[in-house]
Protein backbone atom coordinates (compact mmCIF):
# COMPACT_ATOMS: atom_id res chain seq x y z
CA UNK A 1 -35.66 30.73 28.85
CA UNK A 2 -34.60 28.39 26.35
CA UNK A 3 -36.46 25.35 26.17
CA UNK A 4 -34.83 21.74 24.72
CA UNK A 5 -37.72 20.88 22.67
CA UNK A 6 -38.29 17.04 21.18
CA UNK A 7 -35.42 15.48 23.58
CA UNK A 8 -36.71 17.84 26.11
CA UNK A 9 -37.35 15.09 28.70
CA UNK A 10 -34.91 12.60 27.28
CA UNK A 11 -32.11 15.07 27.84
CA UNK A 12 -33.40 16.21 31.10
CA UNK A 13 -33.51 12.58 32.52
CA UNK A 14 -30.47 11.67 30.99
CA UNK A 15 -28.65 14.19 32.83
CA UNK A 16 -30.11 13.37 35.96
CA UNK A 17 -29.75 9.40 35.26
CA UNK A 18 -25.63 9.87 34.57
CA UNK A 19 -25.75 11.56 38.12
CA UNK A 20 -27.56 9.25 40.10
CA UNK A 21 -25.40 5.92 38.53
CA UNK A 22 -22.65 7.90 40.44
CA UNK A 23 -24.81 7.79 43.57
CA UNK A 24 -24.46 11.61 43.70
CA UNK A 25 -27.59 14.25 42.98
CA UNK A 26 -26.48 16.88 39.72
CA UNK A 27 -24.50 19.86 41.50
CA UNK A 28 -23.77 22.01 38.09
CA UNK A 29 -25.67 25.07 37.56
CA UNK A 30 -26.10 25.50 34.04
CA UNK A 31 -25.16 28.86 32.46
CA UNK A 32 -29.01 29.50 30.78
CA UNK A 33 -28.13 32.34 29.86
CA UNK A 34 -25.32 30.73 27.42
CA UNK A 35 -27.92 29.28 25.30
CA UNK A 36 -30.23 31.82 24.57
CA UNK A 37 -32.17 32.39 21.49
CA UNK A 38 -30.63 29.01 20.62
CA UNK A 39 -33.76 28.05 19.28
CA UNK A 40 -34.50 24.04 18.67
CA UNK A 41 -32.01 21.38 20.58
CA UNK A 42 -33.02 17.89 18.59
CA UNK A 43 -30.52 15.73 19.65
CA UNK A 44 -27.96 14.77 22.57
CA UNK A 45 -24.30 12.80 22.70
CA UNK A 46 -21.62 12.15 25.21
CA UNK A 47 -17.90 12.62 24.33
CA UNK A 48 -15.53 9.61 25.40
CA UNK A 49 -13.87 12.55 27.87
CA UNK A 50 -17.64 12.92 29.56
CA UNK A 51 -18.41 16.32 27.84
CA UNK A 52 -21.84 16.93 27.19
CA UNK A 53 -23.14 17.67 23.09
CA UNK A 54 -26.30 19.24 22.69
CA UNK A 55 -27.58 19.37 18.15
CA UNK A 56 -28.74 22.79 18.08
CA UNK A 57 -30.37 24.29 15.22
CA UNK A 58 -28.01 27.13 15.25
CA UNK A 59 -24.81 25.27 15.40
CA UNK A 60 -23.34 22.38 17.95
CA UNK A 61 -23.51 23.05 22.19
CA UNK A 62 -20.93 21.89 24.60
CA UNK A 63 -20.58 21.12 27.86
CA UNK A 64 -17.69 20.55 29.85
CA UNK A 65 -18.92 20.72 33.56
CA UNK A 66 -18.61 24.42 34.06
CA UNK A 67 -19.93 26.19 30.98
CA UNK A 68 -21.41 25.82 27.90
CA UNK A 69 -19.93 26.84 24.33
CA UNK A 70 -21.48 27.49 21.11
CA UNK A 71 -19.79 25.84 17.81
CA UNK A 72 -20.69 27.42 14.58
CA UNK A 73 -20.76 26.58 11.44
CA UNK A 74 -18.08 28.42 9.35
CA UNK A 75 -20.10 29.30 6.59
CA UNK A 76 -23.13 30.09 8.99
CA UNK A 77 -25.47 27.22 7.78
CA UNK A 78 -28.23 26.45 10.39
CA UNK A 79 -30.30 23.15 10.79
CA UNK A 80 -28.10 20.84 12.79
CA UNK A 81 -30.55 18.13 13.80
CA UNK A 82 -28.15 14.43 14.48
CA UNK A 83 -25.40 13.47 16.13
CA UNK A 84 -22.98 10.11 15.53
CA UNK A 85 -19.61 10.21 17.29
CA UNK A 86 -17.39 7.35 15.56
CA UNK A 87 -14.23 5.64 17.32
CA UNK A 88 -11.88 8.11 16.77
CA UNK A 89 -13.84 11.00 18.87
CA UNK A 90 -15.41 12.75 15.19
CA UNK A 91 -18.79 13.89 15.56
CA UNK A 92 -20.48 13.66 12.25
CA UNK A 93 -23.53 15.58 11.80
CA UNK A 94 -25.38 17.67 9.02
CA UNK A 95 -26.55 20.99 8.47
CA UNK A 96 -28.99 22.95 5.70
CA UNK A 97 -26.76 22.41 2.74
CA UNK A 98 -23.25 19.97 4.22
CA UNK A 99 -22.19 17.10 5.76
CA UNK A 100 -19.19 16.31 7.73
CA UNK A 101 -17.73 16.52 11.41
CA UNK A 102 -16.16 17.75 14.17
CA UNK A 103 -12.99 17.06 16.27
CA UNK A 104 -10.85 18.58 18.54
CA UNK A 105 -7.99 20.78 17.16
CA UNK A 106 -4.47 21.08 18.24
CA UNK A 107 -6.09 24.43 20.85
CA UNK A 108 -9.02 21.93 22.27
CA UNK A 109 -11.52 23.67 20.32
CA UNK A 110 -14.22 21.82 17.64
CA UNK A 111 -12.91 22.21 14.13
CA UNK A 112 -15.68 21.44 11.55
CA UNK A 113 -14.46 19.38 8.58
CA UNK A 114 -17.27 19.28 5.04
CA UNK A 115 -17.53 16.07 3.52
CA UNK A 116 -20.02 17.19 0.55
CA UNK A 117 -17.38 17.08 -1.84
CA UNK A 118 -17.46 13.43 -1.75
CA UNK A 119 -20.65 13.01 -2.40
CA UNK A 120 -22.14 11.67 -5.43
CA UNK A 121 -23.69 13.69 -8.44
CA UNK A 122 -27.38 13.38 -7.45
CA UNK A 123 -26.80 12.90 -3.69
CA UNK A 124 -26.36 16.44 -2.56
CA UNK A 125 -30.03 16.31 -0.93
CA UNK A 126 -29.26 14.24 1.92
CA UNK A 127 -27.66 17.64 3.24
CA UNK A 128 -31.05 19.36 3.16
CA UNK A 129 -33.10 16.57 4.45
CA UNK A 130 -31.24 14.44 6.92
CA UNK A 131 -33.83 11.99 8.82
CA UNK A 132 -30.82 10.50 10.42
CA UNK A 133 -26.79 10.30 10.77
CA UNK A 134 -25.52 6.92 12.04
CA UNK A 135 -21.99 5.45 12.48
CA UNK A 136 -22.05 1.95 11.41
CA UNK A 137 -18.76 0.42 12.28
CA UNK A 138 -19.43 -2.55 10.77
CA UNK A 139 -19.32 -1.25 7.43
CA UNK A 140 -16.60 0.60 7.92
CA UNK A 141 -18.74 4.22 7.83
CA UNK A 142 -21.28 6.60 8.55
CA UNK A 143 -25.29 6.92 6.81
CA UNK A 144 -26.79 10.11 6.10
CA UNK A 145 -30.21 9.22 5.59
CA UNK A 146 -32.82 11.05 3.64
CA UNK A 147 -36.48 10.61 2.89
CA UNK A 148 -35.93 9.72 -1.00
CA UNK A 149 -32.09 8.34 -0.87
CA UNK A 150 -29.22 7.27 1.88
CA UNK A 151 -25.53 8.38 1.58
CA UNK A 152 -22.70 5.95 3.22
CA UNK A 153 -19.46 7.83 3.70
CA UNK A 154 -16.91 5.27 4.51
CA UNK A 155 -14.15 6.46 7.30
CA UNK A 156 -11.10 5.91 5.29
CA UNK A 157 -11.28 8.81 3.12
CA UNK A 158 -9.92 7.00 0.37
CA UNK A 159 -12.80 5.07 -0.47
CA UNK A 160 -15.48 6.73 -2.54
CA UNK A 161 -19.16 7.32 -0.96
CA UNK A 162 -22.21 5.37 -2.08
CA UNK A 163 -25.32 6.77 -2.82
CA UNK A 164 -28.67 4.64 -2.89
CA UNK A 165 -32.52 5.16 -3.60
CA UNK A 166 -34.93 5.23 -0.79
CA UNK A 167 -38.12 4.90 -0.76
CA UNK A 168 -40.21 7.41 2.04
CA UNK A 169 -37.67 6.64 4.41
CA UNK A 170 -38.60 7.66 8.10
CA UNK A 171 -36.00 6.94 10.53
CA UNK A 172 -32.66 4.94 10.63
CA UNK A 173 -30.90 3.25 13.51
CA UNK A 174 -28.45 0.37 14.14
CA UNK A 175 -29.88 -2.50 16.32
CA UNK A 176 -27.64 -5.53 17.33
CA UNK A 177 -25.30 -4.43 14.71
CA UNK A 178 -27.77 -3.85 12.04
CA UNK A 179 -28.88 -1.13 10.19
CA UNK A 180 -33.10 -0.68 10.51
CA UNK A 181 -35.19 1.54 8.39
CA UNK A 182 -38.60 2.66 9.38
CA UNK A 183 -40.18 3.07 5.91
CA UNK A 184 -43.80 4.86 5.23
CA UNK A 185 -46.59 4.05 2.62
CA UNK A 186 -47.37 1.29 3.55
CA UNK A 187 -45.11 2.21 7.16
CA UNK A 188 -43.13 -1.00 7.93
CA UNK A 189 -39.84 -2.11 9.59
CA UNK A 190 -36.91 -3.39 7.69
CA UNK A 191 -33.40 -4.55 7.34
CA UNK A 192 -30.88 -2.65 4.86
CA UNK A 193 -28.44 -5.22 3.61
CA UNK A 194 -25.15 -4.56 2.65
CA UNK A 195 -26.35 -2.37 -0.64
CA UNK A 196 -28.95 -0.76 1.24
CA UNK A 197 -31.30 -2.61 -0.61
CA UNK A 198 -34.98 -3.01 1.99
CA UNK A 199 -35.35 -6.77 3.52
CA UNK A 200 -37.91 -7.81 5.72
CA UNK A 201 -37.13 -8.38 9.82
CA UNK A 202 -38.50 -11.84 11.26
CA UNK A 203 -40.97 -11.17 13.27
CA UNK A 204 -42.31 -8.10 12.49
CA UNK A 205 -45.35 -9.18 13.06
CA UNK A 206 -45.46 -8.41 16.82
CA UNK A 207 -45.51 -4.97 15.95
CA UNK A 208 -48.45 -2.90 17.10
CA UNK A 209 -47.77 0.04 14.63
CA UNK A 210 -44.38 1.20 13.34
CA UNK A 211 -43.96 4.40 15.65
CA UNK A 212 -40.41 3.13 17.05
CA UNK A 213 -39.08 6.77 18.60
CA UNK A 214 -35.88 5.19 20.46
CA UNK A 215 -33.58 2.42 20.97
CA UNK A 216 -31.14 1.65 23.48
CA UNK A 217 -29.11 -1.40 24.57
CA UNK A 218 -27.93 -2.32 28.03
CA UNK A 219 -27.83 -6.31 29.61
CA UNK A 220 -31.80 -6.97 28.11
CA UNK A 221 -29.63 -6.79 24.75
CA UNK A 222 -31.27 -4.16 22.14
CA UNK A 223 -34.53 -3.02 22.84
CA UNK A 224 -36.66 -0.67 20.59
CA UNK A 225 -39.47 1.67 21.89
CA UNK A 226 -42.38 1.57 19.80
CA UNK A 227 -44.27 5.61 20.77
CA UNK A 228 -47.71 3.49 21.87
CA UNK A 229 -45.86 2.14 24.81
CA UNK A 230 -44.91 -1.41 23.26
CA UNK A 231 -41.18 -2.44 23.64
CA UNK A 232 -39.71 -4.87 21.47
CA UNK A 233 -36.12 -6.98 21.39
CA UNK A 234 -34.36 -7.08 18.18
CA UNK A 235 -31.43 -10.21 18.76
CA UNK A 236 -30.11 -11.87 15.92
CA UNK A 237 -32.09 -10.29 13.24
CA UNK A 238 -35.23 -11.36 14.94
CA UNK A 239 -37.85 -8.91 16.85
CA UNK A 240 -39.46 -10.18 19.81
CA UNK A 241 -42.32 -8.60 22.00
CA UNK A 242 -40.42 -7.87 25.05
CA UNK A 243 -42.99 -5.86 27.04
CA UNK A 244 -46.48 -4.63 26.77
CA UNK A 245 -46.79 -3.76 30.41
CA UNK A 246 -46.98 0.68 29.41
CA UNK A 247 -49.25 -0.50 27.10
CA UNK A 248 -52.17 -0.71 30.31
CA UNK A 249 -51.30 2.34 31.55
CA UNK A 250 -54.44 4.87 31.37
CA UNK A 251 -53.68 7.55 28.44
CA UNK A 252 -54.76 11.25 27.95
CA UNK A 253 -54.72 11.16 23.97
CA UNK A 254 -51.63 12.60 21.97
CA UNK A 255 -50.47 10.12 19.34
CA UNK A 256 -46.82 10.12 20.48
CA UNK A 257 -47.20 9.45 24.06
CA UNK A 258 -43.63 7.25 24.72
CA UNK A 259 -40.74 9.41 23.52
CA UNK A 260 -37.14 7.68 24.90
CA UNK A 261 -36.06 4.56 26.46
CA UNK A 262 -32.16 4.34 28.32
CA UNK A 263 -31.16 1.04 29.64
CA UNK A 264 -29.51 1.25 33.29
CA UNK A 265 -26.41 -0.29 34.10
CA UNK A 266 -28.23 -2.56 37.16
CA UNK A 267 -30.55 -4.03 34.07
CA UNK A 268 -33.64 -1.70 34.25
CA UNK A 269 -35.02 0.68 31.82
CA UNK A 270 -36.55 4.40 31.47
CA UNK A 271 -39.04 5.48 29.54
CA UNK A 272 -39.95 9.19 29.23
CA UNK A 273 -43.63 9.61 28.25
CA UNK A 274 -44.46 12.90 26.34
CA UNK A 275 -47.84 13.04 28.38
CA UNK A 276 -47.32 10.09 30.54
CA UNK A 277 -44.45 11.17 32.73
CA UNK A 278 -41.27 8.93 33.54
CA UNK A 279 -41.62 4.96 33.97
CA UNK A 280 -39.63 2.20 34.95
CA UNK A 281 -39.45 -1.52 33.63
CA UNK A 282 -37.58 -4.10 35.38
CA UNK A 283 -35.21 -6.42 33.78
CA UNK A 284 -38.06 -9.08 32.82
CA UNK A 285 -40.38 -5.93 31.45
CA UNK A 286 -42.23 -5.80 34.43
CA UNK A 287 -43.89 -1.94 35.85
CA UNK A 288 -41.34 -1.16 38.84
């Protein structure tokens, strides 16, 4: 059977979590045997319409409540790790060797659409090693980051891409409107400012290590899982320690024990432990 590995229990609580906000238990039966030998699932998305998105290494899943369909890529490339669904319904991702996205065509099927052509000389590389793909309406665009450089692809075609230096670049995620970078030697959180240039985040030094694996937002305002259990708030550039309370909880080893964090509507939060099961803060941070 084909086993959703990384977002493994992210994906499976998520699916359960949409359910139960509807006060009604999941009724689907998922077609298994649509998926096999679909090797590594790394990341997850929701359409506008409710359809399900599952980043496959072989190519891009679907779900529409009845069945599950397999999206290609045309010229067979594998290695489809992100997904970043902007305002107008594209889903930009990467694979081994492009960039670009996919909509909807004219017959309701996913069209992909290569945007390597407009990258820089010298910036090709983000296609081969894409830490992270992130729609940042704010500047108008979407980041393909890389461990060595970033690409920004503004929406409006017109406008041409920027390419910038990086240095060890880990992960990349928007926070209260901001783009973060988690960058390694030594491993710190920062800001990237409007040339993608690093700048240091107030209060950083709450931080008990820089392993943030997830961030979500919901009525506590952006909060940003830190893998040791910590949760922090990032609000108007500033981090704050929001919770330590997973920090107490008896641990069996494993360096990445806390793997995903989803904010509920009624001001709660989720966290999925890789060896420490499924928890549940209040809206104050609290253990429920």
């Amino acid at each position: 059977m084909h086993r959703v590995r990384r977002i493994g229990l992210g994906l499976l609580f998520a699916g359960h979590l949409g359910a139960s906000e509807r006060g009604a238990l999941p009724s689907e039966i998922f077609d298994v045997q649509a998926m096999e030998g679909a090797s590594m699932s790394t990341d997850v998305a929701e359409q506008a319409d409710g359809r399900l998105l599952v980043a496959n290494m072989r190519g891009l899943f679907r779900y529409d409540g009845s069945r599950w369909q397999l999206y290609l890529h045309p010229d067979a490339k594998g290695g489809m790790e992100h997904l970043a669904i902007d305002s107008q319904g594209r889903i930009h991702t990467s694979f081994n060797g492009d960039i670009g996205w996919w909509q909807d065509d004219a017959s309701g099927s996913l069209t992909w659409h290569s945007e390597m052509q407009r990258l820089p000389p010298g910036c090709s590389d983000v296609a081969a090693e894409t830490t992270a793909v992130v729609v940042d309406e704010r500047r108008g665009g979407v980041v393909y980051a890389a461990a060595t450089r970033i690409a920004f692809l503004p929406l409006e075609a017109a406008i041409p891409a920027r390419c910038a230096p990086m240095s060890q670049l880990v992960k990349a995620f928007l926070a209260d409107g901001d783009l973060l970078a988690v960058l390694g030697t030594p491993t710190r959180l920062v800001r990237l400012n409007g040339d993608f240039q690093a700048e240091p985040v107030s209060g950083s030094e709450v931080l008990d290590g820089v392993g943030i694996s997830s961030v979500t937002t919901g009525g506590s305002g952006t909060l940003l899982l830190n893998n040791n259990g910590q949760v922090l708030r990032y609000q108007s550039g500033q981090l704050l320690l929001y919770s330590n309370a997973l920090q107490t909880l008896a641990r069996q080893g494993g360096t990445r024990p806390f793997f995903v964090i989803h904010s509920l509507k009624d001001g709660r939060h989720l966290v999925a432990g890789v060896l420490d099961g499924l928890h549940v803060l209040d809206a104050g941070g609290a253990l429920v």
